[in-house]
N, C-alpha and C. Protein backbone atom coordinates (compact mmCIF):
# COMPACT_ATOMS: atom_id res chain seq x y z
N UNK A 1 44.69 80.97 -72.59
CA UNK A 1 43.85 81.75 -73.49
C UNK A 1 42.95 80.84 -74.33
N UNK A 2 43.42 79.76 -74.59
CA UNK A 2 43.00 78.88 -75.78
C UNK A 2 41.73 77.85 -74.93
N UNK A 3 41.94 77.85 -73.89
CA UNK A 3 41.20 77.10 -73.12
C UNK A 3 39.71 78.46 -72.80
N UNK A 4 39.69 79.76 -72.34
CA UNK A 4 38.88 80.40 -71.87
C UNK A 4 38.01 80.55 -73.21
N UNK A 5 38.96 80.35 -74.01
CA UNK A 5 37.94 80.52 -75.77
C UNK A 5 37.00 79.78 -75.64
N UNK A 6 37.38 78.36 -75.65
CA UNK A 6 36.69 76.88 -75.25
C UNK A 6 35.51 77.13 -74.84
N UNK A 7 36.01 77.30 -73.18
CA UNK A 7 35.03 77.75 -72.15
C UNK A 7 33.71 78.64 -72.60
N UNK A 8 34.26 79.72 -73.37
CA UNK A 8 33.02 80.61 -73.57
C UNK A 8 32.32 80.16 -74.41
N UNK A 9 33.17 79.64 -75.78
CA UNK A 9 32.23 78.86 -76.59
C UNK A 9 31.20 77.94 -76.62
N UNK A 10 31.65 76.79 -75.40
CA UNK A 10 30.91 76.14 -75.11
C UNK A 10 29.41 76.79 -74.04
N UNK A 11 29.75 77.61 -73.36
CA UNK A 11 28.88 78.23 -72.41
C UNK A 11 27.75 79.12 -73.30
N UNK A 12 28.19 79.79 -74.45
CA UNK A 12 27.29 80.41 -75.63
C UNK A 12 26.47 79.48 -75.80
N UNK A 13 27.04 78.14 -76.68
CA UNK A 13 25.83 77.35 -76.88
C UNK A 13 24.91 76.56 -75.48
N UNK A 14 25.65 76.47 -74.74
CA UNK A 14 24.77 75.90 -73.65
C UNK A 14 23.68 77.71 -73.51
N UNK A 15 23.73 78.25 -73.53
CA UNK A 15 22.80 79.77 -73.21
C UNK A 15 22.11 79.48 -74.94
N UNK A 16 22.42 79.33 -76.10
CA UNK A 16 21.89 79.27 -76.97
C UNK A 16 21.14 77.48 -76.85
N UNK A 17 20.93 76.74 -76.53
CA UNK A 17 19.90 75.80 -76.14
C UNK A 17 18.61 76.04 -75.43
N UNK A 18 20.18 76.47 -74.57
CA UNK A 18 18.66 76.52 -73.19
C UNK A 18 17.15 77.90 -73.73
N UNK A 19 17.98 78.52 -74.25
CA UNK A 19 16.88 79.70 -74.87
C UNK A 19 16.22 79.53 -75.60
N UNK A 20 16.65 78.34 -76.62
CA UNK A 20 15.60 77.63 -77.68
C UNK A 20 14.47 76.62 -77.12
N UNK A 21 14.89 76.08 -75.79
CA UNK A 21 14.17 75.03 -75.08
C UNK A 21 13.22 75.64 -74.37
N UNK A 22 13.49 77.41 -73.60
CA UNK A 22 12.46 78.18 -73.24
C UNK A 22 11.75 78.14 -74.33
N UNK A 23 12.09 78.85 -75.09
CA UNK A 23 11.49 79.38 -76.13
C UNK A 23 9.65 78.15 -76.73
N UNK A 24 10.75 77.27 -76.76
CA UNK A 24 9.95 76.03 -77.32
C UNK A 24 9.04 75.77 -76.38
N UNK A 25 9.04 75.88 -74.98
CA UNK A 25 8.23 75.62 -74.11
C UNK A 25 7.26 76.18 -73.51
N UNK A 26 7.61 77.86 -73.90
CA UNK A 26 6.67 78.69 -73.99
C UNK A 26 5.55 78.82 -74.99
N UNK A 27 6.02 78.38 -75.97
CA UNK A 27 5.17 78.55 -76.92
C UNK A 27 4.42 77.19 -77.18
N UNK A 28 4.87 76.12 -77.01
CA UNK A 28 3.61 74.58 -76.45
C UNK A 28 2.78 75.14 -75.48
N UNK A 29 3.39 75.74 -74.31
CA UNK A 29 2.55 76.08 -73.57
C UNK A 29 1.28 77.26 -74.15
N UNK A 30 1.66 77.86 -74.66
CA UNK A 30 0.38 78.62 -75.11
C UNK A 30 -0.71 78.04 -76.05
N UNK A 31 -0.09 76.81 -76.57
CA UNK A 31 -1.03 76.19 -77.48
C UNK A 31 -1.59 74.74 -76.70
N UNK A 32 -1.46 74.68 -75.17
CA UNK A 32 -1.64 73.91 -74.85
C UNK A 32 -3.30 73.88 -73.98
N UNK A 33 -3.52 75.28 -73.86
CA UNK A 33 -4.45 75.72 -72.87
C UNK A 33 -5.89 74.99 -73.69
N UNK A 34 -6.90 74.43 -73.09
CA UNK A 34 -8.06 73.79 -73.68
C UNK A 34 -9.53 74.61 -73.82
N UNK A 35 -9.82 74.85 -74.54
CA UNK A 35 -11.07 75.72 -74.12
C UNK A 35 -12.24 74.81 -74.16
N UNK A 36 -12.85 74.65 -73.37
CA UNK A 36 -14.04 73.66 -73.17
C UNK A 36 -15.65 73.43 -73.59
N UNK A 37 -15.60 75.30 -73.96
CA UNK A 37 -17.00 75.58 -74.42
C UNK A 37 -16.71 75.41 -76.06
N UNK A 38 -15.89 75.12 -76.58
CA UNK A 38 -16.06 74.19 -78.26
C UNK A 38 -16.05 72.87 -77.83
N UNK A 39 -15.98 72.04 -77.03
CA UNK A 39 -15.82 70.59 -77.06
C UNK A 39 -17.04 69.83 -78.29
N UNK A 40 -16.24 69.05 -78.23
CA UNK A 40 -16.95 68.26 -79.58
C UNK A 40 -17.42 67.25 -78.95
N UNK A 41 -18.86 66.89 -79.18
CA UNK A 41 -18.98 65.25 -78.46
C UNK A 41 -18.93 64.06 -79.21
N UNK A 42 -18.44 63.15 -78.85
CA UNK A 42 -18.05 61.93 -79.56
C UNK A 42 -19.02 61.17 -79.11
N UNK A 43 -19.04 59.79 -79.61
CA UNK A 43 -18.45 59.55 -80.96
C UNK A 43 -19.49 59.65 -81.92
N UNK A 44 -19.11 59.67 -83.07
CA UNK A 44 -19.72 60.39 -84.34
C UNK A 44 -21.06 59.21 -84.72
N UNK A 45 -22.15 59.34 -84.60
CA UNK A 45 -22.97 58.49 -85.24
C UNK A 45 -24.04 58.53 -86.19
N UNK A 46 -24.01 59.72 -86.90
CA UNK A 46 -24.66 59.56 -88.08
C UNK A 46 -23.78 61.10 -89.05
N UNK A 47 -24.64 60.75 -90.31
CA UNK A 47 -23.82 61.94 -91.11
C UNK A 47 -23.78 63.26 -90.92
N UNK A 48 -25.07 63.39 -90.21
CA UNK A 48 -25.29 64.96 -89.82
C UNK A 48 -24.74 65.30 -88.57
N UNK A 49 -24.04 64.53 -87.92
CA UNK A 49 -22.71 64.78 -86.54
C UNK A 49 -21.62 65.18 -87.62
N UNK A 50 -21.21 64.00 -88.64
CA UNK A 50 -20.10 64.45 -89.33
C UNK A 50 -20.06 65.88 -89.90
N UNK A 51 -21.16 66.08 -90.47
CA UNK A 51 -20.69 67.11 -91.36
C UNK A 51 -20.83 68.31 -90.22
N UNK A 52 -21.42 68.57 -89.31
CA UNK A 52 -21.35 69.39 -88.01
C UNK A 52 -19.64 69.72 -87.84
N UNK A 53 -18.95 68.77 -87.34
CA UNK A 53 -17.89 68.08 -86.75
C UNK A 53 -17.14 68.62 -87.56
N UNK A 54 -17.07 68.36 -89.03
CA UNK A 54 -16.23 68.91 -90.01
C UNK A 54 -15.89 70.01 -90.29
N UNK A 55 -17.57 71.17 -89.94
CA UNK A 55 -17.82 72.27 -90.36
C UNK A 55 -16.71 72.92 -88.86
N UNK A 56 -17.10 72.41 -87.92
CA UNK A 56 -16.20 72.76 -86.46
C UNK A 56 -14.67 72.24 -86.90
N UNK A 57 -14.48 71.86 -87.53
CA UNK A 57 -13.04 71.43 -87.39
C UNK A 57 -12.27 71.96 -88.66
N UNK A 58 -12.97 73.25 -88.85
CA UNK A 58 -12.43 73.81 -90.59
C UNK A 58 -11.44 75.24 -89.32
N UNK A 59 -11.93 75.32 -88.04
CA UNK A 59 -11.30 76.45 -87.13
C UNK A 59 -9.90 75.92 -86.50
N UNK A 60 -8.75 76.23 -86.94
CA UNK A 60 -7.33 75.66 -86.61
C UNK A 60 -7.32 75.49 -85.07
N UNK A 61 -8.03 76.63 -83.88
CA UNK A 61 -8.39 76.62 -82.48
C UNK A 61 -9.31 75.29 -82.01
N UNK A 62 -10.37 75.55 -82.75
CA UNK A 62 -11.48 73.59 -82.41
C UNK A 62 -10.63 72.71 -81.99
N UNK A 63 -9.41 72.38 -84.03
CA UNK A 63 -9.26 71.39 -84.46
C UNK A 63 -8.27 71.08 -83.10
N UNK A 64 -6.81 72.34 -82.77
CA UNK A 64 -6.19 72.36 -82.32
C UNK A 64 -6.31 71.36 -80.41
N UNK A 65 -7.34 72.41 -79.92
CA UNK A 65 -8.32 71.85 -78.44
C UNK A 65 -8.68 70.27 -79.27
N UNK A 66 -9.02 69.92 -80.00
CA UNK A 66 -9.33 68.50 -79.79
C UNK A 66 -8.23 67.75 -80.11
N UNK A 67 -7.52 68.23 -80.79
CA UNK A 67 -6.02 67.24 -80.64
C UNK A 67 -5.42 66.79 -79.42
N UNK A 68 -5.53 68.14 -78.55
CA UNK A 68 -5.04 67.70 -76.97
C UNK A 68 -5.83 66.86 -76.62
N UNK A 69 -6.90 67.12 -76.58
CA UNK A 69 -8.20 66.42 -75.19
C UNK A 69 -7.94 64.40 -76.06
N UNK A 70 -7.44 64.84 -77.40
CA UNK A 70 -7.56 62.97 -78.31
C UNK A 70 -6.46 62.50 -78.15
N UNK A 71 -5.43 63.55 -77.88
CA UNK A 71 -4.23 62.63 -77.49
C UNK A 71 -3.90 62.11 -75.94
N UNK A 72 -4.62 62.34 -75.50
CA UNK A 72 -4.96 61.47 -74.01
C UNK A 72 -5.06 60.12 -74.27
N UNK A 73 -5.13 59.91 -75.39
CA UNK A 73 -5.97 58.21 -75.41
C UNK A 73 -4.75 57.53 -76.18
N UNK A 74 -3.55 58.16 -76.44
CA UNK A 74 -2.28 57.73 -76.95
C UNK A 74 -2.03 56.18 -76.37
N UNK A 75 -1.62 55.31 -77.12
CA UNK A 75 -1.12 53.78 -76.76
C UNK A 75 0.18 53.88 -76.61
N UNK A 76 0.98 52.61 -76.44
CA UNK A 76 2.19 52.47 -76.34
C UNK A 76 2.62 52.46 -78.26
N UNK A 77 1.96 51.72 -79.04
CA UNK A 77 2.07 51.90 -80.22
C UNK A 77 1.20 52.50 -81.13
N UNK A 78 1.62 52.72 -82.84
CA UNK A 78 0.20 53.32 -83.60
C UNK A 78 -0.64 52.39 -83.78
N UNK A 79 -0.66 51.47 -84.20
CA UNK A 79 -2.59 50.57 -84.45
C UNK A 79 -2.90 50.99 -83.02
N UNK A 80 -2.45 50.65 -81.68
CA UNK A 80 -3.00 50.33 -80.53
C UNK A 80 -3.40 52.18 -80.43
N UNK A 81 -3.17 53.08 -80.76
CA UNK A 81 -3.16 54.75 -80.33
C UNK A 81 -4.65 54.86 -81.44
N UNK A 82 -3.84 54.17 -82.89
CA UNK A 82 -5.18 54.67 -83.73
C UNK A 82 -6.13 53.75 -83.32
N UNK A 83 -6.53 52.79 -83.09
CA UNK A 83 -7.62 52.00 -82.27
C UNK A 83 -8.70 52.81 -81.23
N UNK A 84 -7.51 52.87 -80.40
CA UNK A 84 -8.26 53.91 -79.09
C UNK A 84 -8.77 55.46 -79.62
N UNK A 85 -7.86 55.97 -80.70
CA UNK A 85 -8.77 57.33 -81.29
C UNK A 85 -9.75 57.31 -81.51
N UNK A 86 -9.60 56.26 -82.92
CA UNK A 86 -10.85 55.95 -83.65
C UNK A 86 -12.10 55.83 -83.22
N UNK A 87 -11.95 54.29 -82.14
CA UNK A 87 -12.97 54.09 -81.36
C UNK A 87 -13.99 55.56 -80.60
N UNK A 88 -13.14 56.70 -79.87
CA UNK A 88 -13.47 57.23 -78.86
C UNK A 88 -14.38 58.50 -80.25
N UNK A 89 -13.68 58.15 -81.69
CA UNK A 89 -14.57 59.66 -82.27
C UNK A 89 -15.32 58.79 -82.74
N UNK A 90 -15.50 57.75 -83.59
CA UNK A 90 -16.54 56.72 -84.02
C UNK A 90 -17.46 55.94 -83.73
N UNK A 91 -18.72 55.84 -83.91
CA UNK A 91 -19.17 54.33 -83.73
C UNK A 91 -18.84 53.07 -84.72
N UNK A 92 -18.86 52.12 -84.73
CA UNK A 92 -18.21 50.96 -85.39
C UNK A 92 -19.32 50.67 -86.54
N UNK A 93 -20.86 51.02 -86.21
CA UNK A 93 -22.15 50.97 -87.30
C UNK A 93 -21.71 52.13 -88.04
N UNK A 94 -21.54 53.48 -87.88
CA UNK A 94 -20.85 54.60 -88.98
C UNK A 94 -19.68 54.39 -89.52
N UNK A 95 -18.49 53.89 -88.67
CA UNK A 95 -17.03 53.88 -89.26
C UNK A 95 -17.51 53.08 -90.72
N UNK A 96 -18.32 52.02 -90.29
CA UNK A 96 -18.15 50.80 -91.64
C UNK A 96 -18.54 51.59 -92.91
N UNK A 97 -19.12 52.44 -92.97
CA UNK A 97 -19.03 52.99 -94.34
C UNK A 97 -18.54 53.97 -94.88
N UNK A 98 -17.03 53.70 -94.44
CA UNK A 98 -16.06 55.14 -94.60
C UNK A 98 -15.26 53.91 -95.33
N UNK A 99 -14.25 54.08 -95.97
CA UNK A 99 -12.55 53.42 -96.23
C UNK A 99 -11.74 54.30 -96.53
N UNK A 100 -10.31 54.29 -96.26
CA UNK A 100 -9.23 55.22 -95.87
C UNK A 100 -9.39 56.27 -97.53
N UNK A 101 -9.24 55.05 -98.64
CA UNK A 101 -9.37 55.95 -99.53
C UNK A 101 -10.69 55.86 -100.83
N UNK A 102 -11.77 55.20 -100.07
CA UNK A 102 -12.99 54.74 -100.51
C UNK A 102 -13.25 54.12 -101.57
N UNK A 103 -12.76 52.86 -101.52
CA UNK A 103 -12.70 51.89 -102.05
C UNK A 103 -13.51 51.48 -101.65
N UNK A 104 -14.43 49.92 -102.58
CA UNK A 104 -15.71 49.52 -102.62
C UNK A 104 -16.93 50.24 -102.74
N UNK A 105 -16.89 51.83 -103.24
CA UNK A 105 -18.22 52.58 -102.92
C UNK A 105 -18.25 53.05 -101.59
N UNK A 106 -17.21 53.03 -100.42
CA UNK A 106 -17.65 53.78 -99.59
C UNK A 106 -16.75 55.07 -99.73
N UNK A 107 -17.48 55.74 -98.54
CA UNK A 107 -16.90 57.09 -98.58
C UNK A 107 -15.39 57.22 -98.36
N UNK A 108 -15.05 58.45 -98.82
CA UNK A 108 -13.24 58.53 -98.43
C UNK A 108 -12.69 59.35 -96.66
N UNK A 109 -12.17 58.56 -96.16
CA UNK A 109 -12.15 59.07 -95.23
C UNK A 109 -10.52 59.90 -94.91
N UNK A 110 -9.42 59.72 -95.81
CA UNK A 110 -8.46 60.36 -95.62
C UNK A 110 -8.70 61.80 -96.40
N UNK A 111 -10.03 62.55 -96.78
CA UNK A 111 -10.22 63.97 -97.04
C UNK A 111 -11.07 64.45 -96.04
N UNK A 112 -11.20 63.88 -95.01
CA UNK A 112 -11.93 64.51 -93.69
C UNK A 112 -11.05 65.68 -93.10
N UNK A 113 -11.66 66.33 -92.50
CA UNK A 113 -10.96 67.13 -91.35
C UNK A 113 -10.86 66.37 -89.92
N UNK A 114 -11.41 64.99 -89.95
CA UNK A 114 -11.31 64.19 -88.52
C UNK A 114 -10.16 63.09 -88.85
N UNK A 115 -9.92 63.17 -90.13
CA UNK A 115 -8.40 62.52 -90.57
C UNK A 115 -7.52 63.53 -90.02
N UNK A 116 -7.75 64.30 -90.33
CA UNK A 116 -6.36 65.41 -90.02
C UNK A 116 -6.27 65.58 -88.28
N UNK A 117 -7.32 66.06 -87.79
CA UNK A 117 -7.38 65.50 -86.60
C UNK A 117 -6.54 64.51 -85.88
N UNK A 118 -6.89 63.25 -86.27
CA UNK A 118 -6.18 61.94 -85.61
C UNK A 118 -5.11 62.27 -86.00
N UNK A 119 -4.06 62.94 -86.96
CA UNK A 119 -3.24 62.60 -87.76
C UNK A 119 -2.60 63.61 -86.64
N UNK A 120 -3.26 65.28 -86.26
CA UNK A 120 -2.63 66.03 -85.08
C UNK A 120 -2.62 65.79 -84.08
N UNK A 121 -3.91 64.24 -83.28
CA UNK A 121 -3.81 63.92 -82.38
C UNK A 121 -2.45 63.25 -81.53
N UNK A 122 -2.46 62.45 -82.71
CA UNK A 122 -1.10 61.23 -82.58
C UNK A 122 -0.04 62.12 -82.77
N UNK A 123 0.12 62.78 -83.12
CA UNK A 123 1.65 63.56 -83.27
C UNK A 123 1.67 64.82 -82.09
N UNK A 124 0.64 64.75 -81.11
CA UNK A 124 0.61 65.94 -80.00
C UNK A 124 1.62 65.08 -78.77
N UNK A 125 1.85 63.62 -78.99
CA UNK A 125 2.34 62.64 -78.28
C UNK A 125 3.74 63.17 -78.43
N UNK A 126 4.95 63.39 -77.68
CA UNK A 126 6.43 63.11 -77.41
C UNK A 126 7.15 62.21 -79.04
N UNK A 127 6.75 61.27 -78.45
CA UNK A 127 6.78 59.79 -78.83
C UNK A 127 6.61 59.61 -80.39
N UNK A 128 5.59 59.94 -81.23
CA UNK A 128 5.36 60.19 -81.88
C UNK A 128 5.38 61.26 -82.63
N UNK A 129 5.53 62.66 -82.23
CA UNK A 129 5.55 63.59 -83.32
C UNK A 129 6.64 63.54 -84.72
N UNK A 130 7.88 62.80 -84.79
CA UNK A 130 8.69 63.26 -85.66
C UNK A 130 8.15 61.92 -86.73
N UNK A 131 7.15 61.01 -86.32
CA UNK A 131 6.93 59.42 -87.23
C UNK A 131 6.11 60.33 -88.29
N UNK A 132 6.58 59.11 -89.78
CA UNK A 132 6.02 59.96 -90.93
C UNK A 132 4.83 59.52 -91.39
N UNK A 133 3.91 60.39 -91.95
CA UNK A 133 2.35 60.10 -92.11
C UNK A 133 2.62 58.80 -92.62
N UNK A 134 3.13 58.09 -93.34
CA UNK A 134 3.26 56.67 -94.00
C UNK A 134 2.81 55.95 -92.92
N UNK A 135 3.49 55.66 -91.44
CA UNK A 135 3.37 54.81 -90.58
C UNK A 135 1.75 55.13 -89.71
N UNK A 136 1.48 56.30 -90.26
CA UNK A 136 0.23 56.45 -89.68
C UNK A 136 -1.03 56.46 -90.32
N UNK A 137 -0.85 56.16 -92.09
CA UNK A 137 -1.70 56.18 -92.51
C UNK A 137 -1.82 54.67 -92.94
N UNK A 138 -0.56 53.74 -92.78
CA UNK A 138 -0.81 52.72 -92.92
C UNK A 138 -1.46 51.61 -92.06
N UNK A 139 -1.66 52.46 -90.85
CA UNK A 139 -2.53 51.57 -89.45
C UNK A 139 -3.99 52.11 -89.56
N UNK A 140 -4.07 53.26 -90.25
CA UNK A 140 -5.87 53.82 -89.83
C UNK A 140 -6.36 52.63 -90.96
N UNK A 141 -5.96 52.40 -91.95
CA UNK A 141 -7.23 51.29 -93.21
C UNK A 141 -7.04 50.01 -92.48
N UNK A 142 -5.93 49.65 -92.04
CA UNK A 142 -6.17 48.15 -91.41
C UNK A 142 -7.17 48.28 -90.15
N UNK A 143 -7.50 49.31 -89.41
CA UNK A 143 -8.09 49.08 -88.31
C UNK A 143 -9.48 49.64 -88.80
N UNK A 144 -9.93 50.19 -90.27
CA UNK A 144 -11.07 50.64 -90.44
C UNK A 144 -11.41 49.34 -91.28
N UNK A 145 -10.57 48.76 -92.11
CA UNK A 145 -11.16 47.25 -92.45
C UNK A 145 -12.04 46.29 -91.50
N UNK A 146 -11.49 46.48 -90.38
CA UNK A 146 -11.72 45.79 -89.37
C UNK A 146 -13.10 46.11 -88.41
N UNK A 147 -14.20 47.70 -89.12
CA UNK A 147 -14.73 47.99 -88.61
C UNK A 147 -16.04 47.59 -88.53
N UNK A 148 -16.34 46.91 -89.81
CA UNK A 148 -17.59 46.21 -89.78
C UNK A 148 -17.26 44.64 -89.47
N UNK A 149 -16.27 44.30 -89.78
CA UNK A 149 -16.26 43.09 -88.32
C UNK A 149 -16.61 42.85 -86.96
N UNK A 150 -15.64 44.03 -86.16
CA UNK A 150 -16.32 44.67 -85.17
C UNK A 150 -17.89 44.96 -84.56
N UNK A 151 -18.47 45.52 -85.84
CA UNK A 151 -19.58 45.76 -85.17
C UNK A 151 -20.70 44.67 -85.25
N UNK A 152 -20.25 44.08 -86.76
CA UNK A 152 -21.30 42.26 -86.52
C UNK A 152 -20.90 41.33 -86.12
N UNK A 153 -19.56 41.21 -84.93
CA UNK A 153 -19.52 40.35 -83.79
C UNK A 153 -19.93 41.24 -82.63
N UNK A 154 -20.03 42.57 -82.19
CA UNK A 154 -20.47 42.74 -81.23
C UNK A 154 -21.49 42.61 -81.01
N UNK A 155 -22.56 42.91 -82.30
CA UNK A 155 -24.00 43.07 -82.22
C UNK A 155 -24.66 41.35 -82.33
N UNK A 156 -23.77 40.46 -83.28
CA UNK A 156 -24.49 38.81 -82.54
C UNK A 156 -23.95 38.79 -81.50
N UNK A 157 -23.38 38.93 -80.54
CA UNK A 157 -22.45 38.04 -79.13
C UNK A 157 -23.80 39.08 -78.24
N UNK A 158 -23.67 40.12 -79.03
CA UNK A 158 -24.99 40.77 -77.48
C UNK A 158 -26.30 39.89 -77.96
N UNK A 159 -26.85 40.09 -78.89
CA UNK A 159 -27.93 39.35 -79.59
C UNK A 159 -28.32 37.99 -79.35
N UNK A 160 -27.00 37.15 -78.99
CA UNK A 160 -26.91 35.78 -78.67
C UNK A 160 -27.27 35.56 -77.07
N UNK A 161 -26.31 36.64 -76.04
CA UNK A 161 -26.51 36.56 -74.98
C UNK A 161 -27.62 37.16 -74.18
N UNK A 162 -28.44 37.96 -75.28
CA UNK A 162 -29.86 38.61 -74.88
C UNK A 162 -30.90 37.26 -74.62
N UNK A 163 -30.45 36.16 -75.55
CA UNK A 163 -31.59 35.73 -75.93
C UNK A 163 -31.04 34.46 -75.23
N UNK A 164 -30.38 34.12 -74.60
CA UNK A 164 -30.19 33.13 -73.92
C UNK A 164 -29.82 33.09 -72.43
N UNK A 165 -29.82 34.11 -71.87
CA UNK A 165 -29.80 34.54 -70.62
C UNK A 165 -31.06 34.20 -69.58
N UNK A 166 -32.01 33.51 -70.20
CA UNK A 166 -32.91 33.60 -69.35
C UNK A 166 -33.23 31.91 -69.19
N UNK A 167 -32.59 31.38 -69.85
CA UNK A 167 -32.20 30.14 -69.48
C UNK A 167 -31.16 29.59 -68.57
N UNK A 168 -30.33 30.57 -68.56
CA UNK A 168 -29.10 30.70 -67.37
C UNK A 168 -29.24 30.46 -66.07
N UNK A 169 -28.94 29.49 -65.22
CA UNK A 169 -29.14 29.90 -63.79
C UNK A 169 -28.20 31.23 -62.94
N UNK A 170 -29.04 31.66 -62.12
CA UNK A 170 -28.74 32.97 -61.76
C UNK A 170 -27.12 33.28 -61.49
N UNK A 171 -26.41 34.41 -61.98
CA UNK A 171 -24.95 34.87 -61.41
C UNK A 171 -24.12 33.78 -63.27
N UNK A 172 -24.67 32.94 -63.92
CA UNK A 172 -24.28 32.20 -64.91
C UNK A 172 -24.02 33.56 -65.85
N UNK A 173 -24.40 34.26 -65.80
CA UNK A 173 -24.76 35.35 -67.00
C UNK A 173 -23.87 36.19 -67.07
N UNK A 174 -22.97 36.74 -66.24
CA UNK A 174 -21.91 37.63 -65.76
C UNK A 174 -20.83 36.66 -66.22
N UNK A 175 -20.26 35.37 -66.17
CA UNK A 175 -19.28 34.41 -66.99
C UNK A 175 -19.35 34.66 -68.65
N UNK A 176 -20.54 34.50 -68.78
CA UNK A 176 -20.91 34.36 -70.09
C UNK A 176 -20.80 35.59 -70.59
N UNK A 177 -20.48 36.53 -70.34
CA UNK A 177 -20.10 37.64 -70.82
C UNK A 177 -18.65 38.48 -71.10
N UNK A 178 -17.84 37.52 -70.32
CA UNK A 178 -16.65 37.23 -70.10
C UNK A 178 -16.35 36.22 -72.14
N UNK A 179 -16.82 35.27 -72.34
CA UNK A 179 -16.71 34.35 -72.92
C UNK A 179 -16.72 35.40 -74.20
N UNK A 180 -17.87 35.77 -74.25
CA UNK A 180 -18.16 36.64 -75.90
C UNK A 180 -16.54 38.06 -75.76
């Protein structure tokens, strides 16, 4: 008798899992579907994309569809995930005059709706959903510090190799691009 108790008990909760795991999977699944005619195009390069972008991303459905389509670009870690976000909604000439909480005179970028965004992107990941905004807000300012670095070594190394390429003997130029 004491054993069939067991038995059922245990078999309840195995039927009470598994119904929560439907449950749960039905309902990702309905929030998973993409609708394509809101797509947003990236990446953001002047203010009047932003405030567009923002005004689109005040709709929980937009914001929602672009969380999926941004968490495609998920890394193995967060700098390396927020890197690849950033990059794919930003240009590196606009990012530079944002800071996480706008410091130096620039703008604040953790009251965006494209903060919140990245913030639903990265957590649409397995892997990531239960990590706490701390670990994710502490990788977006180090990699937005880093954004006008970025863009005035990319723009001398092209600038450099524009202008010296024609001194190159031929097939030299494809190495040298390697180098920068």
């Amino acid at each position: 008798m004491r054993y069939e108790i067991k038995s059922m008990a245990y078999s309840i909760e195995v039927l009470k899992s598994l119904t929560a795991q439907s449950i749960e999977n039905s309902a990702s699944n309905v929030g998973t579907e993409i609708n394509t005619s809101c797509e947003i195009i990236w990446p953001v390069n002047n203010t009047d994309e932003l405030i567009t972008i923002e005004t689109l991303l005040n709709d929980q459905k937009i914001r929602n569809n672009q969380a999926i389509i941004l968490s495609r670009s998920v890394g193995l870690t967060i700098p390396e995930t927020v890197r690849r976000i950033m990059q794919h909604m930003f240009s590196d000439s606009f990012i530079q005059k944002y800071s996480y909480v706008g410091f130096k005179g620039k703008n604040k970028f953790s009251g965006l709706n494209c903060c919140k965004l990245l913030f639903d992107a990265i957590r649409k990941n397995k892997k990531f959903e239960l990590l706490p905004d701390m670990d994710i807000s502490s990788a977006v300012p180090k990699w937005m510090a880093q954004a006008a670095n970025l863009y005035h070594c990319n723009n001398v190394n092209w600038n450099i190799l524009s202008q010296w390429w024609i001194f190159l003997p031929f097939g030299y130029c494809a190495n040298m691009v390697r180098i920068f």
